[in-house]
Protein backbone atom coordinates (compact mmCIF):
# COMPACT_ATOMS: atom_id res chain seq x y z
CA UNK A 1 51.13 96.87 123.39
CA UNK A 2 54.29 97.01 121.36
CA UNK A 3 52.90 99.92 119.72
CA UNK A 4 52.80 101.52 122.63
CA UNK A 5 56.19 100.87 123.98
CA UNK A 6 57.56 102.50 120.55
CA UNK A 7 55.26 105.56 121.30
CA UNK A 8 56.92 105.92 124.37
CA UNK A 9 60.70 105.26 123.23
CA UNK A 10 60.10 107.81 120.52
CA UNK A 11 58.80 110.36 122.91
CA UNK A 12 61.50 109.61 125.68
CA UNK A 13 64.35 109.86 123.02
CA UNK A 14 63.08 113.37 121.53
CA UNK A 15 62.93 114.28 125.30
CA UNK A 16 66.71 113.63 125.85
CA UNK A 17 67.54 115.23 122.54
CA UNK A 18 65.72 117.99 123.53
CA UNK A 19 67.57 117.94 127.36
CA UNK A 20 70.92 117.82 125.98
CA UNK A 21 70.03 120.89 123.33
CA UNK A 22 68.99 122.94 126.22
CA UNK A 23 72.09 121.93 128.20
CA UNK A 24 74.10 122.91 125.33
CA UNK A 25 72.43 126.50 125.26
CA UNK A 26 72.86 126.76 128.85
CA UNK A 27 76.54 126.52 128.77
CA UNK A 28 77.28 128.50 125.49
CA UNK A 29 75.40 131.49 127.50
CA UNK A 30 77.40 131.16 131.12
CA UNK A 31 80.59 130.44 129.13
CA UNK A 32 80.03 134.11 126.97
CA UNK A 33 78.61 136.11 130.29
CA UNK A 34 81.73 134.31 132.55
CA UNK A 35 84.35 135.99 129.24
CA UNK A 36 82.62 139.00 129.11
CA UNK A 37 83.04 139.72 132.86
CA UNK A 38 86.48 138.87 132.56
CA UNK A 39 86.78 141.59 129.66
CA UNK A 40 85.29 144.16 131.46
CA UNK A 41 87.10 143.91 135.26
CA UNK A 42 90.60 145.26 135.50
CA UNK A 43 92.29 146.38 138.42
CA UNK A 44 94.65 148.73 136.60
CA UNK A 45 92.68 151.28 135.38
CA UNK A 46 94.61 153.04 133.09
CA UNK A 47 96.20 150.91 130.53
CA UNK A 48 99.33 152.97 128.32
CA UNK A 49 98.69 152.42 124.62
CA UNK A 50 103.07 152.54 124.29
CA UNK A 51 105.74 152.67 126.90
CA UNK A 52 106.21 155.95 128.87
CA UNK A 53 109.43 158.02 128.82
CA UNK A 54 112.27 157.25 131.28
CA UNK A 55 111.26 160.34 132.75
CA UNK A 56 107.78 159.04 133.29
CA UNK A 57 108.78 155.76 134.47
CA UNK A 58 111.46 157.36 137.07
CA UNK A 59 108.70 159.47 138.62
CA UNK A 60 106.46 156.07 139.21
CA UNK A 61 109.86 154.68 140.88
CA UNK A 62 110.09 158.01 143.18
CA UNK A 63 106.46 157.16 144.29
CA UNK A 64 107.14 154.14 144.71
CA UNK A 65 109.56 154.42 147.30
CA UNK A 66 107.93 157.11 148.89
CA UNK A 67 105.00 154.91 149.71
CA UNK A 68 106.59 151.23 149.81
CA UNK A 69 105.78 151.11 153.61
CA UNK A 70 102.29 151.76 153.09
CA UNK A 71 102.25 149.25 150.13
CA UNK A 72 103.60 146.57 152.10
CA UNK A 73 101.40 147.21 154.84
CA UNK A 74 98.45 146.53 152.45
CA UNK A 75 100.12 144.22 150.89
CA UNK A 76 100.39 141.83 154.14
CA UNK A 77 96.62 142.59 155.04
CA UNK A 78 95.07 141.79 152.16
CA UNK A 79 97.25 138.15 151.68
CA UNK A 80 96.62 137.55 155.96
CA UNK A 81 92.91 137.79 155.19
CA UNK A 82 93.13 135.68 151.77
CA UNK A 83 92.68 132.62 153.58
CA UNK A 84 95.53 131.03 151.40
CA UNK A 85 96.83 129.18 151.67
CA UNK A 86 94.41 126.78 153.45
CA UNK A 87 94.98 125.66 156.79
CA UNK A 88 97.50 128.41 157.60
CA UNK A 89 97.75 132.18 158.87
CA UNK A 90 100.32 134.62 157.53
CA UNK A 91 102.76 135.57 160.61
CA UNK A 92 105.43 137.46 159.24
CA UNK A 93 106.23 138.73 155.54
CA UNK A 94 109.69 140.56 155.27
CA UNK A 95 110.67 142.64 152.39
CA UNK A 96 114.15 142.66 151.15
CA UNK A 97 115.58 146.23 150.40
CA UNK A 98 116.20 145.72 146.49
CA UNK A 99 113.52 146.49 144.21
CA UNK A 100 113.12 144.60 140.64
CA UNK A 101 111.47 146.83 138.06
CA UNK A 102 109.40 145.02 135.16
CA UNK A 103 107.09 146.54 132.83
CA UNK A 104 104.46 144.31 132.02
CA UNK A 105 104.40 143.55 128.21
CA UNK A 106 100.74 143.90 127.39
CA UNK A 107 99.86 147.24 129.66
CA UNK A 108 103.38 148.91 129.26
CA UNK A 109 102.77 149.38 133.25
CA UNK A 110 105.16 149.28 135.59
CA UNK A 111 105.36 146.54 137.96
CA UNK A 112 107.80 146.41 141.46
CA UNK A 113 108.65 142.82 142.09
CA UNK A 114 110.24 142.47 145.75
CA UNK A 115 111.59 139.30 147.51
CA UNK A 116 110.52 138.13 150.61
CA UNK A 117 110.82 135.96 153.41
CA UNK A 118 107.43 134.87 154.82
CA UNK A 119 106.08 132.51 158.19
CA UNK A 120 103.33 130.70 158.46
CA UNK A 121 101.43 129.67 161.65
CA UNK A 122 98.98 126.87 161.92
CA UNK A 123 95.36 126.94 162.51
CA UNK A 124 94.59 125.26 165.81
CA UNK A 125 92.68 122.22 165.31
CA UNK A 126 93.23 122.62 161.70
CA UNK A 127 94.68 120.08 159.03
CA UNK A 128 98.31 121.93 158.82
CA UNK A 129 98.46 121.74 162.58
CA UNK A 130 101.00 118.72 163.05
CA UNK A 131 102.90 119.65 160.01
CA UNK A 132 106.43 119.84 161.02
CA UNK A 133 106.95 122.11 158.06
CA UNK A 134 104.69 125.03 158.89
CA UNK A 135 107.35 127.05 160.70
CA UNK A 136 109.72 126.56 157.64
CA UNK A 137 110.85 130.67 156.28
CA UNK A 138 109.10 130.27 152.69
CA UNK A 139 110.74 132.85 150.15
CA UNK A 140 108.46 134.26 147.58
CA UNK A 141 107.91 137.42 144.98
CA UNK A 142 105.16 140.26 146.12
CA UNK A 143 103.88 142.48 143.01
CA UNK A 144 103.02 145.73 143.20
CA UNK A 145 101.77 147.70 139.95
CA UNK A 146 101.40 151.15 138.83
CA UNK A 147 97.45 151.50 137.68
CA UNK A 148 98.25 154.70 135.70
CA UNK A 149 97.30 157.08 138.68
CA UNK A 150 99.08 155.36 141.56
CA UNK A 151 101.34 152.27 142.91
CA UNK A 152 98.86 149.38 144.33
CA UNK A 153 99.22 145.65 144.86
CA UNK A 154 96.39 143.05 144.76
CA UNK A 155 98.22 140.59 147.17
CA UNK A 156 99.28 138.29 143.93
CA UNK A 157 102.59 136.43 145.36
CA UNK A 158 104.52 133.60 143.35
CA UNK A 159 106.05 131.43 146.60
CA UNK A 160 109.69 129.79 145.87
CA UNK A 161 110.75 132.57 143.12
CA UNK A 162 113.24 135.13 143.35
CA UNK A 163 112.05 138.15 141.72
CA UNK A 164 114.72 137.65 138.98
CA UNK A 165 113.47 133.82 138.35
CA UNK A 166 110.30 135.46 137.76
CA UNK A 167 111.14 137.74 134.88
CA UNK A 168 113.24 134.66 133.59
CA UNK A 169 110.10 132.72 134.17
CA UNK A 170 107.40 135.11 132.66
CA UNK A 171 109.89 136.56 129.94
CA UNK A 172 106.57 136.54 127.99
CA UNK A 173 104.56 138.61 130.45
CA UNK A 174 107.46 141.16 131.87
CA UNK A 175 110.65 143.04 130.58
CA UNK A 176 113.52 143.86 132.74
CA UNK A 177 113.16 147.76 133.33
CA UNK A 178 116.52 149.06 134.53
């Protein structure tokens, strides 16, 4: 009987050996599919190999301005429909006039970083709803890039920065472009 129970340890502990070895191989193949999707999705398309002129830069700036409206329009539809953050809908987001230029360090794009003031409105019945809070003005940085063809924004917005705190912030990611 003894013998037996050995039998079956032996067979039960190559079993779990051979579990965990399959777990192993499991995760080594998500983790190098997960980086390789990362690798090949990029929302600006065309990524400089060196800085542009000033003259190059200054036209970007020009169409900039000449479609900030639309941009901000976009911009407020695609964070209202974000669902972020949780518990909350996005009443109001006002852009302030000035317009901080950056070109981000590893594209050589460039980026528009504008301050705003933004309100919040709770979900009935959800878990913000009593917050006293909620109707607080929240300011916050909007980012809008240049993709190589034209000026876009994916709705990414750092809340309680100035668009200056963020270059001094992300001096690693963004140079002042004056």
């Amino acid at each position: 009987m003894s013998d037996g129970i050995g039998i079956l340890t032996t067979v039960c502990g190559f079993a779990l050996v051979l579990l965990c070895l399959l777990v192993a191989t499991v995760i080594t193949v998500r983790r190098k599919r997960s980086s390789a999707r990362v690798v090949e999705s990029s929302d600006e398309s065309s990524v400089p190999t060196k800085p542009l002129t000033a003259d190059q830069y200054a036209a970007q700036q020009t169409a900039f301005i000449d479609n900030q409206s639309t941009l901000q329009q976009r911009f407020f539809s695609i964070v209202s429909q974000s669902g972020k953050p949780k518990g909350l809908t996005w009443k109001s987001c006002k852009f302030d006039d000035a317009t901080i230029w950056a070109i981000e360090k590893q594209s050589a794009n460039l980026h528009a970083l504008l301050a705003t003031v933004i309100h919040f409105d709770a979900i009935p019945g959800g878990p913000m709803e009593d917050v006293e809070a909620v109707g607080n003005a929240r300011i916050a940085t909007a980012i809008f890039f240049y993709n190589g063809e034209n000026w876009d924004t994916r709705g990414d917005i750092l809340f309680n920065l100035e668009p200056h705190e963020v270059l001094s912030r992300h001096c690693d990611d963004y140079d002042l472009y004056e």
